[in-house]
Structures are given as C-alpha cells and as structure tokens.
N, C-alpha and C. Protein backbone atom coordinates (compact mmCIF):
# COMPACT_ATOMS: atom_id res chain seq x y z
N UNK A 1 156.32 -152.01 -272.92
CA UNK A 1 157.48 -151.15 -272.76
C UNK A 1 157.44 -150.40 -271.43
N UNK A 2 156.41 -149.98 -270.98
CA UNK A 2 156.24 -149.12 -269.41
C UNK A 2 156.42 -150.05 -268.63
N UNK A 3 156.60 -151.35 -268.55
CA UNK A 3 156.50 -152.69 -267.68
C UNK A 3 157.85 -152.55 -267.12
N UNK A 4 158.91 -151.90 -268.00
CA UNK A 4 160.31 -151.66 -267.98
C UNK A 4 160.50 -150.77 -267.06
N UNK A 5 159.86 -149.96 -267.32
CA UNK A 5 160.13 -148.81 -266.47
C UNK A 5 159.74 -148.92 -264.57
N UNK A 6 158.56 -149.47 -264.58
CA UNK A 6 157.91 -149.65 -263.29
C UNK A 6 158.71 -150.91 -262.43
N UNK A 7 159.08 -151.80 -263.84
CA UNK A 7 159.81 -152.89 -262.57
C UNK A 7 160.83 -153.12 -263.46
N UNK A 8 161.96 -152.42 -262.84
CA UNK A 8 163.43 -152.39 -263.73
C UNK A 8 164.40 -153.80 -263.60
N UNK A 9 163.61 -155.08 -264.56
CA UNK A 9 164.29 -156.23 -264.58
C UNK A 9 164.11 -156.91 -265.06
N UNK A 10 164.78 -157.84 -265.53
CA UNK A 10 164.81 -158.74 -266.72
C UNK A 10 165.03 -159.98 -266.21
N UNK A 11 164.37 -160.93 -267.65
CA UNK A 11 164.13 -162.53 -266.84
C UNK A 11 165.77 -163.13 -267.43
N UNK A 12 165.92 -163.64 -266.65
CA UNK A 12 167.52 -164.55 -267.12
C UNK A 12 167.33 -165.83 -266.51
N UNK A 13 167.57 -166.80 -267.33
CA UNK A 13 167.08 -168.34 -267.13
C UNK A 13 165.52 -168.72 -265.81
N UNK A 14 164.90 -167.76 -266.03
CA UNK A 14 163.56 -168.20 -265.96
C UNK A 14 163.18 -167.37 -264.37
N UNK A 15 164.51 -166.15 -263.55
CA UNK A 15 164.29 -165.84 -262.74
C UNK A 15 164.12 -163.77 -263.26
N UNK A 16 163.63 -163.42 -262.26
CA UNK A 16 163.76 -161.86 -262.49
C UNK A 16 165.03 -161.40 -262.07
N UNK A 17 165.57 -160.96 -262.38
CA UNK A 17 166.91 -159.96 -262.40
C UNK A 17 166.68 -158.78 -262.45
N UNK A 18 166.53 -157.95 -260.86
CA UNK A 18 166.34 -156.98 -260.73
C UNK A 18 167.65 -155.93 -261.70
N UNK A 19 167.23 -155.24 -262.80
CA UNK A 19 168.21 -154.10 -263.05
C UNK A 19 168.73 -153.01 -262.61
N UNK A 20 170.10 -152.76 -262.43
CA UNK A 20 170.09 -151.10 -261.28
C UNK A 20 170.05 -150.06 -261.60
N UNK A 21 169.50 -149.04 -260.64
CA UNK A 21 169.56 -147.82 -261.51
C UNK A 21 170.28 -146.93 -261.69
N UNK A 22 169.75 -146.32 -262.65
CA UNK A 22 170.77 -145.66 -264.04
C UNK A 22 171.44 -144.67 -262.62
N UNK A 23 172.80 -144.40 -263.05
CA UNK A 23 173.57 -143.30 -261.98
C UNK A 23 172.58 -142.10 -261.90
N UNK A 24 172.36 -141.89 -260.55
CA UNK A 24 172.06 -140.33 -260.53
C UNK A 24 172.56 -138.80 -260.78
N UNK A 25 173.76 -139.09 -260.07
CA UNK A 25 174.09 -137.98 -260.84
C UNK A 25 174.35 -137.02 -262.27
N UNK A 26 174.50 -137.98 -262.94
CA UNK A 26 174.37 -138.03 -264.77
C UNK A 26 172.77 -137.24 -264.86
N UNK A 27 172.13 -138.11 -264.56
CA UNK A 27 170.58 -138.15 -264.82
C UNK A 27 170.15 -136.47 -264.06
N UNK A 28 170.77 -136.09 -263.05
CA UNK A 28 170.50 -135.43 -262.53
C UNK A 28 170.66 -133.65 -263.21
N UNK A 29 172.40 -134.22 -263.26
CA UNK A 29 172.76 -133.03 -264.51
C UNK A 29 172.07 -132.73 -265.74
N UNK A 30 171.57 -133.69 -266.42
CA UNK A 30 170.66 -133.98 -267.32
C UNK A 30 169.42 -133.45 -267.60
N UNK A 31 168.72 -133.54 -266.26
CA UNK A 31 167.41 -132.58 -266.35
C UNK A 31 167.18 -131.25 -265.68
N UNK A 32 168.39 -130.97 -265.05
CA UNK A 32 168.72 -130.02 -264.64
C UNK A 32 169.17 -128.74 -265.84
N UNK A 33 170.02 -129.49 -266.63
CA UNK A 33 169.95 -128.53 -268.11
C UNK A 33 169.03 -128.74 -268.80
N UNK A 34 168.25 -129.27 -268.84
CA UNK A 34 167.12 -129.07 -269.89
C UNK A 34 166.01 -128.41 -268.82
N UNK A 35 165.84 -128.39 -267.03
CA UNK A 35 165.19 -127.05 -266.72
C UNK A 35 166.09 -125.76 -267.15
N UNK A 36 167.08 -125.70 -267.40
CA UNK A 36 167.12 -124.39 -267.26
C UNK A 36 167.24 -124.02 -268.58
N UNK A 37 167.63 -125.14 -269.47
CA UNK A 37 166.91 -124.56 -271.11
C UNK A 37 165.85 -123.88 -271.02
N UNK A 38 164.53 -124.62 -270.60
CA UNK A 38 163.18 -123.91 -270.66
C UNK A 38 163.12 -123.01 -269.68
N UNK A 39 163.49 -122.82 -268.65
CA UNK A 39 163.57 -121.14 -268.06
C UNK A 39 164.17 -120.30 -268.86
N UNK A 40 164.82 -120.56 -269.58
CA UNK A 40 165.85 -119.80 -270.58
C UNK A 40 164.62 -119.24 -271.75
N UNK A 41 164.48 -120.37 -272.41
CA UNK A 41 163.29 -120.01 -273.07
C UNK A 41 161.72 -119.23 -272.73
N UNK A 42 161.72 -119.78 -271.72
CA UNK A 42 160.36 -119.05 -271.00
C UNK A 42 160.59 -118.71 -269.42
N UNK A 43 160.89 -117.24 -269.68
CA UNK A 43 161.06 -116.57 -268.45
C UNK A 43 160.31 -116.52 -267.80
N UNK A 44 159.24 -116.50 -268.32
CA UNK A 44 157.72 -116.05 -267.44
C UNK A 44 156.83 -117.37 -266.52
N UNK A 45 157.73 -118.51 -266.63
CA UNK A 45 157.31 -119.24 -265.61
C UNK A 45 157.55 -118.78 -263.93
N UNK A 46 158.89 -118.51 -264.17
CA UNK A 46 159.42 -117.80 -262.50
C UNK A 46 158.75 -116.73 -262.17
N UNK A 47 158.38 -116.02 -263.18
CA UNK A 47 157.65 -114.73 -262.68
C UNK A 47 156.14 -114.98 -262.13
N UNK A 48 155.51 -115.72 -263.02
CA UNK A 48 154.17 -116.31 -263.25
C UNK A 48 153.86 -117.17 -261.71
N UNK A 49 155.34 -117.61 -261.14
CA UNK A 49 155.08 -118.18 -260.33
C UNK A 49 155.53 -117.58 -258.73
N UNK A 50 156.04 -116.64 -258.71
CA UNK A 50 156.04 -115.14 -258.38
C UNK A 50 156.93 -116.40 -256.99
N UNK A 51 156.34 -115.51 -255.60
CA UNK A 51 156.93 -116.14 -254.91
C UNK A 51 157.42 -118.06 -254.19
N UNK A 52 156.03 -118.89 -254.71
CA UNK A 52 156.16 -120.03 -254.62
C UNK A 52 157.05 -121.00 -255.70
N UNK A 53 158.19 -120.24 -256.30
CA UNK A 53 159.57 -120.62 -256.86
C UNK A 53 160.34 -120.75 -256.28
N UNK A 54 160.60 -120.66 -255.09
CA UNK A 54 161.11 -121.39 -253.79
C UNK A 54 160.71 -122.60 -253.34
N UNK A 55 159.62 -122.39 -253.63
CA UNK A 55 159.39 -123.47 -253.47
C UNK A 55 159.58 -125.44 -253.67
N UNK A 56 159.90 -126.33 -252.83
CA UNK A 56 160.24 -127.78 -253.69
C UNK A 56 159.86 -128.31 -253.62
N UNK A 57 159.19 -129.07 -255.24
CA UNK A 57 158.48 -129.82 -255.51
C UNK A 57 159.12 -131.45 -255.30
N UNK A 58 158.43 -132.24 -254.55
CA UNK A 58 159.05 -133.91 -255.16
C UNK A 58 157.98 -134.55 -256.42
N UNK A 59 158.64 -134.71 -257.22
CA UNK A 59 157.51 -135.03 -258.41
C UNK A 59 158.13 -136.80 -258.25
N UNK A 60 157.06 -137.67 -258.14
CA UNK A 60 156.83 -138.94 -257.66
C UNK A 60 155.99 -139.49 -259.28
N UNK A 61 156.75 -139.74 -260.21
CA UNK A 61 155.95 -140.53 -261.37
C UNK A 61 156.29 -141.91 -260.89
N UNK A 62 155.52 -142.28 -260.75
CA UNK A 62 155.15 -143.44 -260.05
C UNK A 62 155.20 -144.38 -261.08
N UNK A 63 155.22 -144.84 -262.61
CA UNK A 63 155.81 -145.96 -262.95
C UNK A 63 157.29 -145.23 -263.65
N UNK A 64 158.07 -144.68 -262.85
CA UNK A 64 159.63 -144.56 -263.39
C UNK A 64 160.27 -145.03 -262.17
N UNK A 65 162.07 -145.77 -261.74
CA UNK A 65 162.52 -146.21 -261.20
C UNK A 65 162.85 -144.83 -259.84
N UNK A 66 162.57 -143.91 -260.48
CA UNK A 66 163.16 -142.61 -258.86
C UNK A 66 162.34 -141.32 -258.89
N UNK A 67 162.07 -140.74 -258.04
CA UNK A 67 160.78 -139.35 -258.17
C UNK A 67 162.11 -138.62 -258.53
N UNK A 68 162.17 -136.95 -258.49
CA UNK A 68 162.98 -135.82 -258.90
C UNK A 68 162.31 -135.03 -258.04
N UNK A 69 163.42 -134.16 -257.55
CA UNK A 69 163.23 -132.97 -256.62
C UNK A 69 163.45 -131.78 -257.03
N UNK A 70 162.13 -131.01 -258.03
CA UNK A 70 162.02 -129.65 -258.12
C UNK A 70 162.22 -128.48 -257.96
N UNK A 71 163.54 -127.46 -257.96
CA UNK A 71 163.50 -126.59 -257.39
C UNK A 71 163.67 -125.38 -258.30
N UNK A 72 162.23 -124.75 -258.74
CA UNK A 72 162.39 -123.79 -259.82
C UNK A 72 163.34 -122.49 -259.51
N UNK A 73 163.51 -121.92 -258.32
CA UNK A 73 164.02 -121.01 -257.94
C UNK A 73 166.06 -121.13 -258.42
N UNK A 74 165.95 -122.26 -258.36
CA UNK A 74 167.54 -122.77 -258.57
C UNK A 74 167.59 -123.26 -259.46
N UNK A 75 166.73 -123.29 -260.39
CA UNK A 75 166.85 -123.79 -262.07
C UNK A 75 167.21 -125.27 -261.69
N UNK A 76 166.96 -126.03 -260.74
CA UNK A 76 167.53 -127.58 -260.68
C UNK A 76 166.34 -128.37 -260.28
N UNK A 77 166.79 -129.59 -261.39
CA UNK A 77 165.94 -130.84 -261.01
C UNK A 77 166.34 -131.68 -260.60
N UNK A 78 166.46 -132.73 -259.71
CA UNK A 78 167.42 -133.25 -259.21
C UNK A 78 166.60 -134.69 -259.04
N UNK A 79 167.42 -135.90 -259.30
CA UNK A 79 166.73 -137.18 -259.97
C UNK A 79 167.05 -137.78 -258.12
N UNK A 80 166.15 -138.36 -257.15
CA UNK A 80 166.36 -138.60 -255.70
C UNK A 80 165.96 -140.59 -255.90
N UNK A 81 165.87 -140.62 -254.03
CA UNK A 81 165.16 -142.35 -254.23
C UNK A 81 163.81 -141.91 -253.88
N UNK A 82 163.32 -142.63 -253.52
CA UNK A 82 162.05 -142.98 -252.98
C UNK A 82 162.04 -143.51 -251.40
N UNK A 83 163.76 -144.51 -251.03
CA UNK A 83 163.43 -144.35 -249.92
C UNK A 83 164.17 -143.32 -248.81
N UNK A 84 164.43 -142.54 -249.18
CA UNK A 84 164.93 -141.00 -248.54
C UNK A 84 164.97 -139.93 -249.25
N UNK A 85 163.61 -139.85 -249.71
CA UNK A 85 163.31 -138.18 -250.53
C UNK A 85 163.75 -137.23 -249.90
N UNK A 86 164.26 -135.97 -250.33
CA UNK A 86 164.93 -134.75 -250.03
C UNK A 86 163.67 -134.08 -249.35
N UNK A 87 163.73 -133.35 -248.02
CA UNK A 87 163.19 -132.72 -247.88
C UNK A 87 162.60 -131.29 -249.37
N UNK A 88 160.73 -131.65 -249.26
CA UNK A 88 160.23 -130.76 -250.08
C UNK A 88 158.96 -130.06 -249.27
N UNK A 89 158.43 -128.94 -249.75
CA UNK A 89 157.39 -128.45 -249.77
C UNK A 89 155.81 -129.23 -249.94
N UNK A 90 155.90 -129.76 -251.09
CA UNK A 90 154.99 -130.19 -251.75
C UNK A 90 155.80 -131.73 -252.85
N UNK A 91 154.23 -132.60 -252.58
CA UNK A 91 154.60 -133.76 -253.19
C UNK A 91 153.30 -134.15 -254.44
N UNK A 92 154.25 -134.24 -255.65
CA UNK A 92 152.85 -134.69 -256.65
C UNK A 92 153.33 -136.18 -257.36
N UNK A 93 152.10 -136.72 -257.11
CA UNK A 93 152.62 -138.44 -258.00
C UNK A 93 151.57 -138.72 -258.35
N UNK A 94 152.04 -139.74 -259.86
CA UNK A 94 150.90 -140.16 -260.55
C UNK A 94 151.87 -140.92 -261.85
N UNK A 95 151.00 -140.72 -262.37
CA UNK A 95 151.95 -142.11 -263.51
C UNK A 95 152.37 -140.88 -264.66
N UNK A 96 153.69 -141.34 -265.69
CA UNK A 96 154.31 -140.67 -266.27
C UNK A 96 152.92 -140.07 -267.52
N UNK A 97 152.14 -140.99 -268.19
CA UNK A 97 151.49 -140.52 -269.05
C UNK A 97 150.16 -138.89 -268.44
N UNK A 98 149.50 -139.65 -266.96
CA UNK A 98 148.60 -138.34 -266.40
C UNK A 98 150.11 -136.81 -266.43
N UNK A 99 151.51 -137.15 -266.51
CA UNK A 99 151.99 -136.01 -266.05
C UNK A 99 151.90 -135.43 -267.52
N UNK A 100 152.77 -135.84 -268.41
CA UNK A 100 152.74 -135.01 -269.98
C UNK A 100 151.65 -135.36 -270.16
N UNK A 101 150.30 -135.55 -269.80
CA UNK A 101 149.13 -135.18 -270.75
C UNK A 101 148.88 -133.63 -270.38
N UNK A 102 148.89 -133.69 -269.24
CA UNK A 102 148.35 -132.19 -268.17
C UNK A 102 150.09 -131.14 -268.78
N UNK A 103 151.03 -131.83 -269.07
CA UNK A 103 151.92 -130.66 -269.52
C UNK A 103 151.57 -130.04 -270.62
N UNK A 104 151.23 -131.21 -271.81
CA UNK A 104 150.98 -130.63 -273.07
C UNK A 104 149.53 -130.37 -273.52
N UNK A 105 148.86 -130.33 -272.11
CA UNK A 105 147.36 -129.50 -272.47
C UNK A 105 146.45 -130.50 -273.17
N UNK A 106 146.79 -132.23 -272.99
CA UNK A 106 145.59 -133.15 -273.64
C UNK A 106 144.89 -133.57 -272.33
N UNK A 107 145.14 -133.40 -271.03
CA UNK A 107 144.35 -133.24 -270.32
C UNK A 107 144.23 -131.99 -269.67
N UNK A 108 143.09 -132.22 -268.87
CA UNK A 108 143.24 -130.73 -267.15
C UNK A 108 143.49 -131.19 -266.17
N UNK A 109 144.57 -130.52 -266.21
CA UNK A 109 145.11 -130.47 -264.65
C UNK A 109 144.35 -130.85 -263.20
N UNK A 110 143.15 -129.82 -263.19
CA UNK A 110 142.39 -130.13 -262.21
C UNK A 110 141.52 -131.01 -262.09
N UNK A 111 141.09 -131.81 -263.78
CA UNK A 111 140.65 -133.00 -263.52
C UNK A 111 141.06 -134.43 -263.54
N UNK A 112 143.05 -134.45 -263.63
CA UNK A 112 143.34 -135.01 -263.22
C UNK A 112 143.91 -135.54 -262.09
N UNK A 113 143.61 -134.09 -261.46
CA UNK A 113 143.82 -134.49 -259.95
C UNK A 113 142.86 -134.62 -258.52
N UNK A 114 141.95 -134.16 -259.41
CA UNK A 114 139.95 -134.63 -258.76
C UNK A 114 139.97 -136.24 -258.97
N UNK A 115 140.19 -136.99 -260.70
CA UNK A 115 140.13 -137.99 -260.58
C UNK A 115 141.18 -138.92 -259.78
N UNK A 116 142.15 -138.62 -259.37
CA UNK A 116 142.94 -139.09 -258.12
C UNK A 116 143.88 -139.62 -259.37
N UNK A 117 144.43 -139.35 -260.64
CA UNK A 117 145.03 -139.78 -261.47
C UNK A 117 146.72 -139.28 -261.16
N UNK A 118 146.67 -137.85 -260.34
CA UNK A 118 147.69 -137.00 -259.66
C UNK A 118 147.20 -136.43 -258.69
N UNK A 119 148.07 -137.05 -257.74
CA UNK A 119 147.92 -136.87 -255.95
C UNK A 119 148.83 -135.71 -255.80
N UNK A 120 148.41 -134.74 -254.81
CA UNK A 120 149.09 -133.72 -254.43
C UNK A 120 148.75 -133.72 -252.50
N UNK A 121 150.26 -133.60 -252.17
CA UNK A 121 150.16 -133.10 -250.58
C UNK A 121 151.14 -132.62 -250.20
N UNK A 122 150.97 -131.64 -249.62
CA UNK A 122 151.46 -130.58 -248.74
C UNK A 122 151.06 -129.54 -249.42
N UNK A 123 152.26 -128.01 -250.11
CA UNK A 123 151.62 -126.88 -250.40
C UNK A 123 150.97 -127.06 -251.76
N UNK A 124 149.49 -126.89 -251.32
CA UNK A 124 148.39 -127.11 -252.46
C UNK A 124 148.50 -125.82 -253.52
N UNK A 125 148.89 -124.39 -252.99
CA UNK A 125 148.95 -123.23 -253.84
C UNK A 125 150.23 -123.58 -254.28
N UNK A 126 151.04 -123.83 -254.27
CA UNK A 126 152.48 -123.93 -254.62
C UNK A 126 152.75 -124.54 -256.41
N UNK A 127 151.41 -125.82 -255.93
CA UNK A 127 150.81 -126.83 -257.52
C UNK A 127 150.22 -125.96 -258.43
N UNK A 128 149.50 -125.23 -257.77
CA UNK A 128 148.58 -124.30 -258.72
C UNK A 128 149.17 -123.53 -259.51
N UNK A 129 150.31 -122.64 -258.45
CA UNK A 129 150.92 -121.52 -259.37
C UNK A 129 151.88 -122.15 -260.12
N UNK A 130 152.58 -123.52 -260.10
CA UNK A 130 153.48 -124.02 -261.04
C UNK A 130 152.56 -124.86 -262.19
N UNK A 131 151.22 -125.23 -262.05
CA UNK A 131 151.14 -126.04 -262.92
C UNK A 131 150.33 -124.36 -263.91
N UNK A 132 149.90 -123.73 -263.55
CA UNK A 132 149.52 -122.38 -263.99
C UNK A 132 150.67 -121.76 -264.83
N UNK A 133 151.69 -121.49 -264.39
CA UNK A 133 153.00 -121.41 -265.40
C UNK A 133 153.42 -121.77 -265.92
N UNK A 134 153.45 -123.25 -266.07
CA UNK A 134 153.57 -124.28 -267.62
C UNK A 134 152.40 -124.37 -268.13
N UNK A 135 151.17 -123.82 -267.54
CA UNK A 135 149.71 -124.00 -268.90
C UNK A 135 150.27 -122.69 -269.82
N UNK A 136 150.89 -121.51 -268.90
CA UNK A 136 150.89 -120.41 -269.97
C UNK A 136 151.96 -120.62 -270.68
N UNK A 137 153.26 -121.09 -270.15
CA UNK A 137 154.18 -120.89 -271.10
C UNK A 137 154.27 -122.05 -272.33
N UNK A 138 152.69 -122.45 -272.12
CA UNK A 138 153.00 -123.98 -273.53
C UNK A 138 154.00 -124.96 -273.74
N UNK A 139 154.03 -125.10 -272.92
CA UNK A 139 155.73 -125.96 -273.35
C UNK A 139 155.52 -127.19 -273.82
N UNK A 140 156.23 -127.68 -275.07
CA UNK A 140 156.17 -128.61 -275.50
C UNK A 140 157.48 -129.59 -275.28
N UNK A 141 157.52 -130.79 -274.69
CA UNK A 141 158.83 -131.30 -274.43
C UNK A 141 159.75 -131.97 -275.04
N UNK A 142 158.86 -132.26 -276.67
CA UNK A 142 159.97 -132.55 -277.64
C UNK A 142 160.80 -131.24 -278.15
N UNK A 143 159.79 -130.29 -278.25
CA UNK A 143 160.53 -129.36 -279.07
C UNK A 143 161.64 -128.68 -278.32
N UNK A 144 161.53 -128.88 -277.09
CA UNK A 144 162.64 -128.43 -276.01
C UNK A 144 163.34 -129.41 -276.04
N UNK A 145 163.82 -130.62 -276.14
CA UNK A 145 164.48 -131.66 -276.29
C UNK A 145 164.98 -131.17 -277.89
N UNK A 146 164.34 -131.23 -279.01
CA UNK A 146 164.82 -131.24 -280.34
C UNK A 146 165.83 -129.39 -280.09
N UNK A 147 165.89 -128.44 -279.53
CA UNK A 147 166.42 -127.49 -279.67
C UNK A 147 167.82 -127.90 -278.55
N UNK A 148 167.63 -128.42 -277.69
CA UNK A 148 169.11 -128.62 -276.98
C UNK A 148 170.09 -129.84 -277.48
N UNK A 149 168.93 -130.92 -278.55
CA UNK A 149 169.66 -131.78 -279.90
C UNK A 149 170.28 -130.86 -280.85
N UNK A 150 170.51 -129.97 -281.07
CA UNK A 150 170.89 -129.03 -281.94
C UNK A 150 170.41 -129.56 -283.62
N UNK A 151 171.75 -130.17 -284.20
CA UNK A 151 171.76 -130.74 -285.49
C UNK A 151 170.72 -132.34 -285.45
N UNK A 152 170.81 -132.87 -284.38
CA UNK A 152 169.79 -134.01 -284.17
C UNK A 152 168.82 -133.98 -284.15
N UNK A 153 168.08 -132.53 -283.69
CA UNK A 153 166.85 -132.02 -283.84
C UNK A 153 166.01 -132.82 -284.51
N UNK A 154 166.03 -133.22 -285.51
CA UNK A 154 165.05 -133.50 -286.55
C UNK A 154 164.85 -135.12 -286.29
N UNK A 155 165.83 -135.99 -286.13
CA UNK A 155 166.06 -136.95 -285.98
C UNK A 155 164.94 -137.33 -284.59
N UNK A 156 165.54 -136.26 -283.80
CA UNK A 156 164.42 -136.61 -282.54
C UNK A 156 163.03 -136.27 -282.42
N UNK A 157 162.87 -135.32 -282.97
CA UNK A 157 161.14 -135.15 -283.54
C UNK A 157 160.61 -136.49 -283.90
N UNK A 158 161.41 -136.88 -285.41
CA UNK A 158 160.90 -138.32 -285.76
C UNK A 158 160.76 -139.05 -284.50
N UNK A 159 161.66 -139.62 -283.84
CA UNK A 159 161.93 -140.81 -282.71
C UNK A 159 160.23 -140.58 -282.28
N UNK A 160 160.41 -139.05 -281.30
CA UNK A 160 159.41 -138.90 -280.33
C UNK A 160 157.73 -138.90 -281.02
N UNK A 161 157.72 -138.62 -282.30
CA UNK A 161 156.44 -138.92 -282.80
C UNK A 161 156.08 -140.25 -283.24
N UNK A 162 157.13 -141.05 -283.34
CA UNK A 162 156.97 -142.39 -282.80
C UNK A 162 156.95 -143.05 -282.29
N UNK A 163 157.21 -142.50 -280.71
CA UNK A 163 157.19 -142.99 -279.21
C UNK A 163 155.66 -142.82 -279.14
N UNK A 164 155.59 -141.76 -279.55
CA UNK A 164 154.19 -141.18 -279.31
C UNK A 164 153.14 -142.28 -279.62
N UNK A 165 153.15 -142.45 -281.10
CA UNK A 165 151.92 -143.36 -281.52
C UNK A 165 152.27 -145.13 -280.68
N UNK A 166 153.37 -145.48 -280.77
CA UNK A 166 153.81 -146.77 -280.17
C UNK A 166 153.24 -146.96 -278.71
N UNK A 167 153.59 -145.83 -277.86
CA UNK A 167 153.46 -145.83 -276.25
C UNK A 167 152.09 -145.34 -275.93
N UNK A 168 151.18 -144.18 -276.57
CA UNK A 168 150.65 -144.02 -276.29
C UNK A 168 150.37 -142.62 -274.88
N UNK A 169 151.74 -142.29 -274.96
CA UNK A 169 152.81 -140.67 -274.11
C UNK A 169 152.39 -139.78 -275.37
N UNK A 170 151.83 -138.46 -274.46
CA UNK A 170 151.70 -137.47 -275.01
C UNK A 170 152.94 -136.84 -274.78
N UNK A 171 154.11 -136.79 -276.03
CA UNK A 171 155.14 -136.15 -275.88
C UNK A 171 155.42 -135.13 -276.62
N UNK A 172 154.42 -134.11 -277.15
CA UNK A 172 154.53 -132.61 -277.76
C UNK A 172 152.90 -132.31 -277.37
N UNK A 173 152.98 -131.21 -277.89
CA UNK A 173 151.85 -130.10 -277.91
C UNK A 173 150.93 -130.32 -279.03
N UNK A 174 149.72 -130.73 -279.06
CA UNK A 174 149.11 -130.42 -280.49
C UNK A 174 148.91 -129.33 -280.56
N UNK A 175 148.92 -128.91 -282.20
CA UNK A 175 148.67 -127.65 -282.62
C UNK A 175 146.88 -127.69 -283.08
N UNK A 176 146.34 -126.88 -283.03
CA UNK A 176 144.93 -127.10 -283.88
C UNK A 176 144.71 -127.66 -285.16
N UNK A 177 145.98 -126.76 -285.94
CA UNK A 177 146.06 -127.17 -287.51
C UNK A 177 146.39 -128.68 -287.66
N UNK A 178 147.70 -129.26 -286.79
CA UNK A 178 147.37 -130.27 -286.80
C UNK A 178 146.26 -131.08 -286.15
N UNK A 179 145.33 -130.89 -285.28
CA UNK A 179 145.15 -131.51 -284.26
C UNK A 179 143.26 -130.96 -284.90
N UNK A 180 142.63 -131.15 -285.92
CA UNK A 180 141.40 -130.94 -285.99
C UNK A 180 140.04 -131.10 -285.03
N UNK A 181 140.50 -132.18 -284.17
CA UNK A 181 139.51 -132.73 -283.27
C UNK A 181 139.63 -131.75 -282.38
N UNK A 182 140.15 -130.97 -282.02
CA UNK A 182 140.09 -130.35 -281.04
C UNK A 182 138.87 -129.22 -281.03
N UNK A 183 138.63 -128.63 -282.39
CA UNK A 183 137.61 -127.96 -282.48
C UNK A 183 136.03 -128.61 -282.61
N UNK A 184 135.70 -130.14 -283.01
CA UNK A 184 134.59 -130.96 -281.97
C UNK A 184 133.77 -130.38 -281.45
C-alpha cells in the first residue's frame, strides 16, 4: 500500500501509468483546517514555540507524492512540489511512518534524527522548539481527525485503528492503560 504513495501509478496493459496529483489546492485547504483545529485545541504550541512560529518549515515526507510548507505563525499548511519548494527556513524529510512515530511519542525525536531516519537543514533551533511543542501538547492525529469528523467520529477511529494494524503507521497516541508494554 505505501508503494502507492511513493510512486503514484498504476500498471495498465503491462506499462506504468504514471497517476496525477491529487489538486493542491483542496489538499491544501484541507490541512490547513485541521492545523488550525489543533492550534485551536492546543494553544500552547505557539506559545511553547515562542518566537520561532515564524518560522517555515518544508516538511519533505519523502514516500508521499508533495512535501507541505509549514507556517505555524499563520495557522497554514500548505501542500507545495518538490520541484519549486516555497521559500522556507528550515527543511525536515524522512518517510511518513519516522514522522507520526516521533508525533505520537513511539519514537524520539532525537533519535530519529541521529539515526538519519529524519534529516533536518537549515534552522536547527526552529526543529527543536516545534518538535518540543507537539511532545508537550500530545497530540494525537486520529483523535484530531475523529473531532473535526464530528458524527463520523467513531467510524474513523475504527478505519484508523485499522490502518494502523494493516500499515504498520503509528496513527494515535498510546495510552499506558492501553499500551502495557510501555511500562517494561
């Protein structure tokens, strides 16, 4: 299923058929309200991240078809190409699973980016104080997805805890109670 994602195309009578990608601007609006859901919800990222919220991130997941251009200060995420990224500050890439492991706290941050699993260049403090403000504000990205589903909510919990075990994407937060191994 990630094979999809990294090389967007399908075989038709025995050749690859590159697929195109999904409109940007849709996509763009898209994660742009669901940042500012979770600023909404957790104020204390902007604060937490005091002045380097000006700061813009290009986040480069490297098996999805386009990076996104970060800009916490403006509540916008903005879905770009690859071959004319928006002028940013700072650039982080790595594959979609190293990013939600380090969101939802099943990895560290800093040792996934020692193991070269997530590359960072340009402003190195800029990473710190943003990835420092989503360790505190916990964020879990189904449950922020299941609250802007409103009545679907529930429906999408299911989906995503079955993406989960299928894909092998850390896509929520374990809790302890659920999550026993953690105390090991």
């Amino acid at each position: 299923m990630m094979r999809i994602l990294s090389d967007p195309s399908v075989k038709v009578l025995g050749r690859s058929v590159p697929l195109p990608l999904p409109p940007m601007a849709p996509l763009s609006m898209l994660f742009s309200r669901l940042m500012r859901h979770v600023l909404q919800r957790h104020p204390s990222i902007l604060r937490r991240m005091g002045a380097t919220a000006g700061s813009r991130f290009l986040i480069d997941v490297t098996d999805m078809p386009f990076p996104m251009l970060l800009e916490p200060s403006l509540r916008r995420l903005t879905v770009t190409t690859r071959r004319n990224p928006p002028p940013h500050d700072t650039e982080i890439r790595g594959k979609l699973k190293s990013f939600l492991a380090m969101l939802h706290a099943e990895e560290d941050g800093d040792a996934l980016f020692f193991s070269g699993e997530l590359e960072i260049s340009g402003d190195t403090s800029s990473v710190v104080a943003l990835r420092n403000a989503l360790d505190d504000a916990e964020i879990d990205l189904t449950e922020e997805l299941a609250t802007l589903a409103g009545p679907a909510g529930p429906a999408l919990r299911r989906m995503s805890a079955l993406l989960e075990r299928r894909t092998g994407l850390t896509l929520s937060r374990r809790r302890a109670a659920e999550d026993p191994e953690d105390f090991r």
